[in-house]
Protein backbone atom coordinates (compact mmCIF):
# COMPACT_ATOMS: atom_id res chain seq x y z
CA UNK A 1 -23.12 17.82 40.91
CA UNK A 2 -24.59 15.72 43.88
CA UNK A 3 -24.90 12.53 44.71
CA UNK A 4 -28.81 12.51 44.09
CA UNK A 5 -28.34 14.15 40.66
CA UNK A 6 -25.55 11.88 39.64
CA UNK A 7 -27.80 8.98 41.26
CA UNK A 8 -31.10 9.80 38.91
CA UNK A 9 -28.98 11.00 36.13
CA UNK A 10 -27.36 6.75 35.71
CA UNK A 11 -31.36 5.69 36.63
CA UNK A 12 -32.66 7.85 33.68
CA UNK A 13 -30.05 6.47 31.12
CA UNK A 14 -30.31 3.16 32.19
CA UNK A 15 -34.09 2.75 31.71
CA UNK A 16 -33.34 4.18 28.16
CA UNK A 17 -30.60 1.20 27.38
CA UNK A 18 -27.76 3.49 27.94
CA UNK A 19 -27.81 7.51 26.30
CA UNK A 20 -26.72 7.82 22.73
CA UNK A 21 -23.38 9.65 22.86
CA UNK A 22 -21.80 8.75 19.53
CA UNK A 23 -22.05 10.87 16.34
CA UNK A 24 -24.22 9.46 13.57
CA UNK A 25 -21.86 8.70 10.86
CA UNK A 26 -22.06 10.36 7.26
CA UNK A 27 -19.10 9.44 4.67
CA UNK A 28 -16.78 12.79 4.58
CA UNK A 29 -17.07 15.01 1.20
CA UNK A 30 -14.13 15.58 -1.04
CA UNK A 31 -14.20 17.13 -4.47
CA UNK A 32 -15.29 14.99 -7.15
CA UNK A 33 -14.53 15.72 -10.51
CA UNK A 34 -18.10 15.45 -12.87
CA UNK A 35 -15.26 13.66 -15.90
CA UNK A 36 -11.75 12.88 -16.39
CA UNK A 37 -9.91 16.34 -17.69
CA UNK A 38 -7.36 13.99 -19.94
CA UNK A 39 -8.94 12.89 -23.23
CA UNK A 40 -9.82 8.53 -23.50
CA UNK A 41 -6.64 7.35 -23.63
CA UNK A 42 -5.28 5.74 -27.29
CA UNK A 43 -3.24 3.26 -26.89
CA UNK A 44 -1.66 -0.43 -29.21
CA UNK A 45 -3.85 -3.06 -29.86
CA UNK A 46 -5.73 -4.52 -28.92
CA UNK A 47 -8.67 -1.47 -29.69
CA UNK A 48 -11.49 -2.76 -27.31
CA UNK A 49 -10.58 -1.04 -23.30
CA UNK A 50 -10.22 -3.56 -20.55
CA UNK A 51 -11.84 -2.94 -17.33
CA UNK A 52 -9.34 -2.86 -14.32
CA UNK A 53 -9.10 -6.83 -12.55
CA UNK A 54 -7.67 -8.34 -9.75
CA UNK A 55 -5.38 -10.09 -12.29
CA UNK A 56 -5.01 -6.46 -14.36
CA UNK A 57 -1.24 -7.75 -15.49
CA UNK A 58 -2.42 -10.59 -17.67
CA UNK A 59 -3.46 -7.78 -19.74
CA UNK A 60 0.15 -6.96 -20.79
CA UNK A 61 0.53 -10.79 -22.25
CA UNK A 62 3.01 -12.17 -20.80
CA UNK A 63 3.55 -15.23 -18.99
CA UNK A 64 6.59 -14.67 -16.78
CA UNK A 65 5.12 -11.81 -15.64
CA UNK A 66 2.50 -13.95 -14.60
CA UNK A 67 5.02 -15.96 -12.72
CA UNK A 68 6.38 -13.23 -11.24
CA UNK A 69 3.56 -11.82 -9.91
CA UNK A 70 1.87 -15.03 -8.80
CA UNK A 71 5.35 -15.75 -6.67
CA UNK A 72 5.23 -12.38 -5.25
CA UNK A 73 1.68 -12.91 -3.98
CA UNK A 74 3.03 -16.10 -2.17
CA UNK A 75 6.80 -14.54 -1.02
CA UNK A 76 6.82 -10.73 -0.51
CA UNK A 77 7.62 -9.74 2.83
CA UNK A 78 5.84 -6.62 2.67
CA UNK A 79 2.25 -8.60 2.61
CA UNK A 80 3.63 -10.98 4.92
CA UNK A 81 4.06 -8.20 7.46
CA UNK A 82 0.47 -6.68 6.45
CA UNK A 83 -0.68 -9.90 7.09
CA UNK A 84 0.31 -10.09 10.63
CA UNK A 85 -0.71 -6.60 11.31
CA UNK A 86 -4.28 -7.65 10.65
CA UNK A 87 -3.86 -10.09 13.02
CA UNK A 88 -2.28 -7.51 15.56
CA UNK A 89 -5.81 -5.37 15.04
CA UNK A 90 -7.89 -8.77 15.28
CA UNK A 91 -6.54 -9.79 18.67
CA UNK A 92 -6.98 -6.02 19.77
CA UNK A 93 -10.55 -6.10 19.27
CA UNK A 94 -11.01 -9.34 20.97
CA UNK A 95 -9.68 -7.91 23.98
CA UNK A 96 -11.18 -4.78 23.75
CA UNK A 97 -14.72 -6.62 23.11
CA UNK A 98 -13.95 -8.83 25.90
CA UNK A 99 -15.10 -5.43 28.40
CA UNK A 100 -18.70 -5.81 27.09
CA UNK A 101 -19.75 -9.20 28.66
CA UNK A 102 -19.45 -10.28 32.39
CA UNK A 103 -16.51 -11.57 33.92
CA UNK A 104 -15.67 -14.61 35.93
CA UNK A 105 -13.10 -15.21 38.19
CA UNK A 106 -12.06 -17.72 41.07
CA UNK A 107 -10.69 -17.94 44.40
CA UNK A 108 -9.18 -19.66 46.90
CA UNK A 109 -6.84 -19.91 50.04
CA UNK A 110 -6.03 -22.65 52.75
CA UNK A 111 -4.82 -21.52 55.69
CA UNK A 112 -2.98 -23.01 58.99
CA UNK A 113 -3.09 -20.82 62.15
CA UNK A 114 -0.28 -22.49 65.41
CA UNK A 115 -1.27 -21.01 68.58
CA UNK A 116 2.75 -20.29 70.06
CA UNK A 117 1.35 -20.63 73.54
CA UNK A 118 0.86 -24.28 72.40
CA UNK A 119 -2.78 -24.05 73.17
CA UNK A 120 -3.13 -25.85 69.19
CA UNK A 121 -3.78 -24.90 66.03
CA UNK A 122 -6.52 -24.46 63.28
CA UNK A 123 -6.41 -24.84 59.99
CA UNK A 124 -8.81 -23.99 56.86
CA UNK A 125 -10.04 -23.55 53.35
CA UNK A 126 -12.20 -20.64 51.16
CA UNK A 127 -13.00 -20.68 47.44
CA UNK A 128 -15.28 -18.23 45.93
CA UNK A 129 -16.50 -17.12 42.23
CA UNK A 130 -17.61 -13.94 41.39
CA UNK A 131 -19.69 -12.55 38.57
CA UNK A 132 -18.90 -8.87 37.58
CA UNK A 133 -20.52 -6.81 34.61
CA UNK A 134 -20.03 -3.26 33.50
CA UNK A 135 -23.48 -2.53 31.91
CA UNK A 136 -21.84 0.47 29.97
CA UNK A 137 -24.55 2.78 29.92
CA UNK A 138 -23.09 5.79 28.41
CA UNK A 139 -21.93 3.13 25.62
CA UNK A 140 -18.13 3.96 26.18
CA UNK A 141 -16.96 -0.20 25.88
CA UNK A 142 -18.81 0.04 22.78
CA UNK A 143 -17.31 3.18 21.36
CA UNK A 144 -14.28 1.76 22.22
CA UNK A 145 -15.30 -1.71 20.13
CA UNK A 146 -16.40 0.25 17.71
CA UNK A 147 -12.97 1.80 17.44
CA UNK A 148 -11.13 -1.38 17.09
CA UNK A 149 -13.36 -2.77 14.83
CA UNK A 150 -12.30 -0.13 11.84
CA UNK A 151 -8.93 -0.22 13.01
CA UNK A 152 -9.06 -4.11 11.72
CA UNK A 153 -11.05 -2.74 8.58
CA UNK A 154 -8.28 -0.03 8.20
CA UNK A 155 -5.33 -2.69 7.98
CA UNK A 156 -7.79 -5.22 5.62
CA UNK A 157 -7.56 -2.24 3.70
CA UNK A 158 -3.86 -1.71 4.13
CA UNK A 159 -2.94 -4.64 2.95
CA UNK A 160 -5.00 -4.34 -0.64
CA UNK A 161 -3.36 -0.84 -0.71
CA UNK A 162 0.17 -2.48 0.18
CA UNK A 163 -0.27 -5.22 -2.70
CA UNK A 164 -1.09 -2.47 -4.92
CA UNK A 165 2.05 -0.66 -4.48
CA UNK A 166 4.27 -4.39 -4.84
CA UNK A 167 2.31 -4.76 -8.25
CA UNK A 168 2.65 -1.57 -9.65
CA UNK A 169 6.71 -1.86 -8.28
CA UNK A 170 6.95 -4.89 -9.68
CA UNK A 171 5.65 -4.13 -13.39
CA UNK A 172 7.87 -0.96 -12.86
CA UNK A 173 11.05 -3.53 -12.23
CA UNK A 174 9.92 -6.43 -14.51
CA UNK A 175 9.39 -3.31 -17.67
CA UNK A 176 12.72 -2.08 -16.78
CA UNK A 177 14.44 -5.24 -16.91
CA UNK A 178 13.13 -5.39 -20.56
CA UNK A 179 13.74 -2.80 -21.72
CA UNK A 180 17.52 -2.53 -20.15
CA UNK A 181 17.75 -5.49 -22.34
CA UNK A 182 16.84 -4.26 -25.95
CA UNK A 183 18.63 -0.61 -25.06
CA UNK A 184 21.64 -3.30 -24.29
CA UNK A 185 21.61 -4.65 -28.09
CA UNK A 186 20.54 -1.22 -29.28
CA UNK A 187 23.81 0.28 -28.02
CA UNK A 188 25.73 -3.48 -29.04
CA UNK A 189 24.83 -3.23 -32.05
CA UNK A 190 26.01 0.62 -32.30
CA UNK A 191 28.50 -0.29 -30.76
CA UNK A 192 29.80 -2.98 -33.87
CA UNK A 193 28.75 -0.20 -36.37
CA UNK A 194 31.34 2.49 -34.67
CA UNK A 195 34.04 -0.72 -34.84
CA UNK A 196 32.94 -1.19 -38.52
CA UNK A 197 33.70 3.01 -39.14
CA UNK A 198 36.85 2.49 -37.14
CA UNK A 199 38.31 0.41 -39.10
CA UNK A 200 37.38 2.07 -42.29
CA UNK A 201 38.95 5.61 -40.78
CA UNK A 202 42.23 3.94 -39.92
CA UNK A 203 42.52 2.06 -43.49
CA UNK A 204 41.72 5.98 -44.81
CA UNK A 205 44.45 7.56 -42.39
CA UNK A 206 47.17 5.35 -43.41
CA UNK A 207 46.19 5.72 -46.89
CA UNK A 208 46.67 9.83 -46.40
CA UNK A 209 42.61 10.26 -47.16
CA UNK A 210 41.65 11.01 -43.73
CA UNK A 211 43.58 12.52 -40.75
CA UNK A 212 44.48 11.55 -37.23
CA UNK A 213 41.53 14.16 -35.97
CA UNK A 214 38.91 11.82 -37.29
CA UNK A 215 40.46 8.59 -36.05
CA UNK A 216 40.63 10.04 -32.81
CA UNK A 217 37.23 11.11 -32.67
CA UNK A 218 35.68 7.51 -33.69
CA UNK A 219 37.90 5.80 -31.31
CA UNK A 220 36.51 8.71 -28.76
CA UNK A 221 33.13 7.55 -29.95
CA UNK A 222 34.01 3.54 -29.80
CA UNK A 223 34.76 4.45 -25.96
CA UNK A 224 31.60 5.90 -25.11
CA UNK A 225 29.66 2.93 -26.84
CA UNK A 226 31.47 0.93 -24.39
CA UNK A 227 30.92 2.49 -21.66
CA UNK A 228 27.28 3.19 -22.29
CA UNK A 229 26.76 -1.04 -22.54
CA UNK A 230 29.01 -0.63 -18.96
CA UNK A 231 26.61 1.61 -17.42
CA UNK A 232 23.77 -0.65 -19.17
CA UNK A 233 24.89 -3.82 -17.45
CA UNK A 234 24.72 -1.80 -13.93
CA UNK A 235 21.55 -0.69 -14.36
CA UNK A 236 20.64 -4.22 -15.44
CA UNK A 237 21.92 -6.04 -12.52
CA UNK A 238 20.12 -3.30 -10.01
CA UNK A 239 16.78 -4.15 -11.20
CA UNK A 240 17.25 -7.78 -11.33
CA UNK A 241 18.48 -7.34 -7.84
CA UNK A 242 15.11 -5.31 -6.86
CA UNK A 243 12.58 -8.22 -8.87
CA UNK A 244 14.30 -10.82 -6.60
CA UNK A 245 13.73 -9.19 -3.59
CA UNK A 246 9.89 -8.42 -4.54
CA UNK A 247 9.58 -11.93 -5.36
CA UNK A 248 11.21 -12.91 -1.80
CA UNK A 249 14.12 -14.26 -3.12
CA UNK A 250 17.90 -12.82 -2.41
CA UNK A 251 19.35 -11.19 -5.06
CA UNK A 252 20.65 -13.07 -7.89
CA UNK A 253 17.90 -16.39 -7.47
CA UNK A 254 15.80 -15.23 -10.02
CA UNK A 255 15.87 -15.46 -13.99
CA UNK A 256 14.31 -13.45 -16.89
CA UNK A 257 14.31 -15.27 -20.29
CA UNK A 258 12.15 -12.01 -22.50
CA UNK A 259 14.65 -9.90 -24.15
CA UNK A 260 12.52 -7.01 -24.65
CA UNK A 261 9.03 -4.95 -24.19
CA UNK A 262 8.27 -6.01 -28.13
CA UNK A 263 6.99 -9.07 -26.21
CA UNK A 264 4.54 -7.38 -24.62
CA UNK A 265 1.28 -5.95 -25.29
CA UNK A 266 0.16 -2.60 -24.57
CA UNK A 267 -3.62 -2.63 -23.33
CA UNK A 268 -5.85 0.11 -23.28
CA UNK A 269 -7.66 0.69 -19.94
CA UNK A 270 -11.04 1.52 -19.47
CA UNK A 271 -11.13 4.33 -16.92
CA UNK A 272 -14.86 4.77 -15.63
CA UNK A 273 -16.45 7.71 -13.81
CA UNK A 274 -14.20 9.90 -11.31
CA UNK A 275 -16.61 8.74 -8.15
CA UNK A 276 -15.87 5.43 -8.94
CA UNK A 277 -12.46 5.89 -7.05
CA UNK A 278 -13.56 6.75 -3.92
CA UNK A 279 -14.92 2.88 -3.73
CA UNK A 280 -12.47 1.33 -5.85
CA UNK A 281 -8.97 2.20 -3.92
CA UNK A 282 -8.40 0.49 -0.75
CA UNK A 283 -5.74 3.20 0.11
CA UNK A 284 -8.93 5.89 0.41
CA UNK A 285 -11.05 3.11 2.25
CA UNK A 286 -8.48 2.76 4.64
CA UNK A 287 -8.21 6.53 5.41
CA UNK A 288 -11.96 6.40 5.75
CA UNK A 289 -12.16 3.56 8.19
CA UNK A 290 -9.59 5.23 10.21
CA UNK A 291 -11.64 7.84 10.01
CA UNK A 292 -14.45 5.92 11.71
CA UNK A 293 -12.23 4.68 14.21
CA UNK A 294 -11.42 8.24 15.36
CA UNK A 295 -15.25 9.20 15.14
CA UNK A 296 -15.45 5.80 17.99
CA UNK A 297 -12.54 7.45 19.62
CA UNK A 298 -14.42 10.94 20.07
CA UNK A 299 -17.31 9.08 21.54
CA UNK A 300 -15.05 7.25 24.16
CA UNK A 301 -13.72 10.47 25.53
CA UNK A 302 -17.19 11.80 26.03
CA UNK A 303 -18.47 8.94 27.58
CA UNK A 304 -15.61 9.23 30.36
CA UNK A 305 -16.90 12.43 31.45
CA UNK A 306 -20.22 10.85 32.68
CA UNK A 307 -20.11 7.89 35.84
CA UNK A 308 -19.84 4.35 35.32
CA UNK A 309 -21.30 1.73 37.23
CA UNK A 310 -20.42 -1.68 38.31
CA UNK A 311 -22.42 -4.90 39.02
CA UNK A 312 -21.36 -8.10 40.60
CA UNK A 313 -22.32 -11.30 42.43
CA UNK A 314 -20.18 -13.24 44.76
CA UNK A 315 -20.52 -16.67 46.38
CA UNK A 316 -18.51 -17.34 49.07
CA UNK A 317 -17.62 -21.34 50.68
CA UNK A 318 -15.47 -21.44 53.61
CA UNK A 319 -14.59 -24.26 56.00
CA UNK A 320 -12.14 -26.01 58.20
CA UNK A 321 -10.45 -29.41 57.55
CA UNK A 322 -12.04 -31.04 60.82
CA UNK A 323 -15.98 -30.58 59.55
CA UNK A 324 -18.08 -27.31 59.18
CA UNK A 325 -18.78 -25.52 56.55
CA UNK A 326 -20.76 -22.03 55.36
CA UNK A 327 -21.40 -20.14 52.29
CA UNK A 328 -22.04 -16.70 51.67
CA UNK A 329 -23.78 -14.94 48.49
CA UNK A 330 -23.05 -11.10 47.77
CA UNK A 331 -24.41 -8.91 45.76
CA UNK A 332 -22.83 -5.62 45.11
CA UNK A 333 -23.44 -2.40 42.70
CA UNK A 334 -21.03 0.22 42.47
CA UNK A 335 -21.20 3.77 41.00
CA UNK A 336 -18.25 6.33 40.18
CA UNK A 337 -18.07 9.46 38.97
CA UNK A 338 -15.14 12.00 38.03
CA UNK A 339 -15.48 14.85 39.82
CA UNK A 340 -11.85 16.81 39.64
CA UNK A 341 -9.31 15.21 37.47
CA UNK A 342 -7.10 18.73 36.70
CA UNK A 343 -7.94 18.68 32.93
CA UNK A 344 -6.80 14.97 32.09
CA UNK A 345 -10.07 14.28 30.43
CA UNK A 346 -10.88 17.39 28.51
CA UNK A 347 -7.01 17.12 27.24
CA UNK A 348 -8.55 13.33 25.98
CA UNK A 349 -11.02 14.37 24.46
CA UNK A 350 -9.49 17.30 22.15
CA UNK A 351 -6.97 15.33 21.08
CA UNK A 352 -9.42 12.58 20.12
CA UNK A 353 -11.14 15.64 18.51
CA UNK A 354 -8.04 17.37 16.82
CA UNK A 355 -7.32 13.73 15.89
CA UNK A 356 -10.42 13.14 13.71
CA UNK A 357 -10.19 16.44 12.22
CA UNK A 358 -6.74 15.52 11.00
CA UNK A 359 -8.15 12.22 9.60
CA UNK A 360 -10.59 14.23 7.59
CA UNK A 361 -8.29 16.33 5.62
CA UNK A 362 -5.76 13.38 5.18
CA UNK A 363 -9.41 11.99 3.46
CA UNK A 364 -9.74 14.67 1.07
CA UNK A 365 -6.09 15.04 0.34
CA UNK A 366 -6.02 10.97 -0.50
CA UNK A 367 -8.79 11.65 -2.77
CA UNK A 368 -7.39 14.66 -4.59
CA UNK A 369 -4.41 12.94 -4.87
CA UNK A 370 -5.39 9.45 -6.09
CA UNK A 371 -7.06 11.75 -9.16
CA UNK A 372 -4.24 13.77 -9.27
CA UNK A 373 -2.65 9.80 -10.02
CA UNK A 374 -4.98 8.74 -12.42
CA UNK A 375 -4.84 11.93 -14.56
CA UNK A 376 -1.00 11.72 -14.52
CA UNK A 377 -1.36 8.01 -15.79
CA UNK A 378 -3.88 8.84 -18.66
CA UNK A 379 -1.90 11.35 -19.59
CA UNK A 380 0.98 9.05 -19.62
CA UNK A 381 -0.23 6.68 -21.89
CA UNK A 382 -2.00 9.10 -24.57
CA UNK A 383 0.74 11.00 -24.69
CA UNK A 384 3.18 8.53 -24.66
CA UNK A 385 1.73 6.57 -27.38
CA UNK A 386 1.97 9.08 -29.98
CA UNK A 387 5.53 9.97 -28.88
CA UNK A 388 6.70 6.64 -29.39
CA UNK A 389 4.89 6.53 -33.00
CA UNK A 390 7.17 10.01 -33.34
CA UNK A 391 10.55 8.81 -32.00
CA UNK A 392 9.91 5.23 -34.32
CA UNK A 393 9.86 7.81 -37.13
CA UNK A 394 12.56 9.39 -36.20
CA UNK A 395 14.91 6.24 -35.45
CA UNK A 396 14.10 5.02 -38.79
CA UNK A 397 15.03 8.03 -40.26
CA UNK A 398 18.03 8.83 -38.53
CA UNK A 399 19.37 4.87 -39.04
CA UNK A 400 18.66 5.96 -42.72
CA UNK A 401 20.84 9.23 -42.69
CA UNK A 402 23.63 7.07 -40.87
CA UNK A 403 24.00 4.27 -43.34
CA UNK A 404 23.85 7.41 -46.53
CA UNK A 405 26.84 9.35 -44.32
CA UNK A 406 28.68 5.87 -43.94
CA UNK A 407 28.37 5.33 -47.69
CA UNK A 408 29.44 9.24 -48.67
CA UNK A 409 32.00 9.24 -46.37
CA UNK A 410 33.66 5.70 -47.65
CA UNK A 411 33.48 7.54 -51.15
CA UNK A 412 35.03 10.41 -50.06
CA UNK A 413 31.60 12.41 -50.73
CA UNK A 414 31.19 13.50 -47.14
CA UNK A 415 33.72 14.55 -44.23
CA UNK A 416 34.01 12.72 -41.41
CA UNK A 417 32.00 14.88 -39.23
CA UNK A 418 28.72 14.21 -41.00
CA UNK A 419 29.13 10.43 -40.48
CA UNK A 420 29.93 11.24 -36.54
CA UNK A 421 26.99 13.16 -36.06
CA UNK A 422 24.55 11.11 -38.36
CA UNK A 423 26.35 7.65 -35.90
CA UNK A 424 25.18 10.03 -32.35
CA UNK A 425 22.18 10.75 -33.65
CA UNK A 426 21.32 7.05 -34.34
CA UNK A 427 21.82 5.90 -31.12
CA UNK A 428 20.51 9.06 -29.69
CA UNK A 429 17.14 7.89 -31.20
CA UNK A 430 17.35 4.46 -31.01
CA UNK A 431 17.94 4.64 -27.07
CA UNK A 432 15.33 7.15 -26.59
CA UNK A 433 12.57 5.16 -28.36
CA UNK A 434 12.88 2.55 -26.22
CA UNK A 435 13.02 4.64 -23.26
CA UNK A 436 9.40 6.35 -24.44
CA UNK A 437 7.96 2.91 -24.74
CA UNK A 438 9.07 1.73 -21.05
CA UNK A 439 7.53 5.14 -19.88
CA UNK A 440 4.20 4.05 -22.19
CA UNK A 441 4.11 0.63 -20.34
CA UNK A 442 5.06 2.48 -16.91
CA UNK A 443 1.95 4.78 -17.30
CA UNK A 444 -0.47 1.96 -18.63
CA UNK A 445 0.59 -0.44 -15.44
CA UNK A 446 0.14 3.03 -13.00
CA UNK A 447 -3.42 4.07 -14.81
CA UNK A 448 -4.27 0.11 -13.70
CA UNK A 449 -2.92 0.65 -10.38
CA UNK A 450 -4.11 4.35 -10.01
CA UNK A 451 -7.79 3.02 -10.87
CA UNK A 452 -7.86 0.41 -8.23
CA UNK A 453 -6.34 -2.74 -9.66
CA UNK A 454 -9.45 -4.01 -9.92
CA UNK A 455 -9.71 -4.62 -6.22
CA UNK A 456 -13.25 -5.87 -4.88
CA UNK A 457 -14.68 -3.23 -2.86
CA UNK A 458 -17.32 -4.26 -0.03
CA UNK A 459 -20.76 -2.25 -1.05
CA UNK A 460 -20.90 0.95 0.42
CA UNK A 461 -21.70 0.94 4.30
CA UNK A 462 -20.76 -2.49 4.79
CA UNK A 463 -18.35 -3.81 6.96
CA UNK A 464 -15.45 -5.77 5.95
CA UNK A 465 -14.97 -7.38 8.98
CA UNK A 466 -17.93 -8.91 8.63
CA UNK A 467 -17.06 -9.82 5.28
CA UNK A 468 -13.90 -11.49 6.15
């Protein structure tokens, strides 16, 4: 291209206020489901469905877990650090908005000049300041801006998706914990029935009505109780260990007075319409505004293929220390344009390309997968719910068929393997009841999460930078 071309080509697009380069944005498709495939969800009172809040764990009724999550709000580390990365984004976008207005800069030497044939010396002073502006008018700067601007958005968004995850973990911890503790009196309080049956097969084997076999077997059974409540008590210590560090406190600072998820209350979530979610989770508005970023990063590489320009105005004050002095004013434009750079910016601008069309299937997988989420929680909790009414059944009933084998056994109606078997089978049920209502309370705190948490999402097309 010549000079004269390159010349009227920067005149044409500068008396148009710079040549639109940058793709007009449209908000990516992804599949959206019409309805939920999992049936409303049935879950303990009470019957009325709560909408997902900010404050979605009050739901559950409890107020440690209040505390809990109110101090993890104030202490995690994990939103501390999210925290600072908005700031890193912030302070990028200053700088990189900085390129968009004029420049000013100073100047300024003295100088002292010794003739060495001693014919004297001279000495002097200069100061300037100098105006420079890019005007941008293939809008590059302001791709560029743009770029940095949803990067900011992208870590707002980050951090709602970040205390997301520390809530759901936490409900996940602070559930455990409970119900650690009621599987721990569950298996204590097997544990003093198997002692109880001990003793009665060791008064039978030394009165010649029952055999060494069975007083091995119950004392094999004893054992296990034991070390069940062992394994219990690790388990228990792990997750207390995991609350304190959500909370931001070292393991071992922080205390849990409930004794069991009976104190809770299992709510029942209102789910709303499938394209709800793609406004609702900050983890799929921060893939889009990345995705806006990299759309801003397309349009940068572009614009570097066409010439930039340069405009600035100097003023210039000189003068020596024994009287005179003179100014100077400049004015100066300056054009450039790449002509051979081997490839460096056509190898920009694909990746910027490649890059964005990454960004857009990590969009629609995030959205297939936070469905994919919310399914798996409403399944959770309908399912769940009627298990645990099945297991309670069956706990009852097997408690039932212990205490009848005790009482046969003791009058020499039943052998001794009936009253092992019915004494596994209790705790078998027992244990696994409370196990199917942690997973119920698991899937009820993910189908909050998995909806959104209630976070406040900016209206569609505006900017949360602005908004913060």
């Amino acid at each position: 291209m010549s000079v004269k071309r390159i010349a009227a080509t920067l005149a044409l697009c500068l008396a148009a206020t710079g040549c639109a380069i940058a793709p007009d944005w449209s908000t990516p498709t992804a599949a959206t489901p019409a309805s939920w495939s999992q049936p409303t969800p049935a879950a303990a009172p009470p019957p009325e469905a709560v909408a997902p809040t900010a404050d979605w764990w009050r739901r559950f009724g409890s107020a440690e877990f209040d505390r809990l999550m109110a101090q993890a709000m104030a202490e995690n580390v994990d939103l501390a650090s999210a925290r600072y990365r908005i700031e890193q984004a912030r302070a990028a976008l200053r700088s990189v908005a900085a390129d968009r207005v004029p420049s000013l800069d100073a100047s300024g030497t003295v100088s002292r000049d010794q003739n060495l044939d001693g014919g004297g010396s001279d000495s002097g002073w200069n100061g300037g300041l100098t105006l420079s502006y890019d005007p941008d008018p293939f809008g590059r700067n302001a791709a560029l801006v743009d770029s940095a601007r949803y990067d900011l958005e992208a870590e707002r968004f980050g951090r709602e998706a970040t205390r997301l995850v520390m809530e759901a973990d936490l409900a996940a911890l602070y559930f455990t914990v409970l119900s650690i503790r009621q599987r721990t009196d569950i298996a204590r309080e097997n544990l003093a029935a198997a002692e109880q049956v001990l003793e009665l097969v060791d008064a039978r084997v030394r009165a010649g009505a029952a055999t060494e076999l069975d007083l091995a077997q119950q004392r094999s059974a004893v054992a296990a109780f034991r070390a069940q409540l062992a394994a219990l008590d690790r388990q228990h210590r792990e997750a207390m260990n995991g609350l304190a560090v959500l909370v931001g406190r070292p393991p071992g600072a922080i205390g849990v007075r409930e004794t069991g998820l009976r104190s809770l209350t299992l709510p029942r979530v209102a789910t709303g319409q499938p394209a709800d979610l793609l406004q609702r989770r900050p983890d799929l508005r921060r893939v889009e505004a990345t995705l806006r970023a990299s759309d801003a990063d397309v349009a940068a590489a572009r614009a570097a293929f066409y010439p930039s320009a340069t405009i600035s105005v100097g003023t210039a004050v000189s003068g020596a220390f024994d009287g005179g002095v003179s100014t100077l004013a400049s004015l100066a434009g300056g054009l450039a344009a790449p002509i051979f750079d081997g490839g460096r910016l056509q190898g920009q601008f694909d990746a910027a390309d490649a890059r964005r069309m990454e960004l857009l299937e990590s969009y629609r997988g995030a959205v297939l997968t936070a469905y994919r989420e919310t399914e798996n929680a409403m399944a959770g909790v309908d399912t769940g719910s009627r298990r645990v009414a099945d297991l309670a059944e069956a706990a009852e009933q097997a408690g039932y068929a212990y205490e009848l084998s005790r009482i046969r056994y003791e009058a020499g109606a039943a052998d001794f393997l009936t009253v092992l078997d019915a004494q596994r089978t209790k705790l078998s049920a027992d244990d696994t009841l409370v196990q199917a209502q942690l997973s119920t309370f698991l899937s009820a705190a993910d189908l909050f999460v998995a909806l959104g948490g209630g976070w406040e999402a900016v209206p569609a097309g505006a900017s949360l930078s602005a908004a913060n």
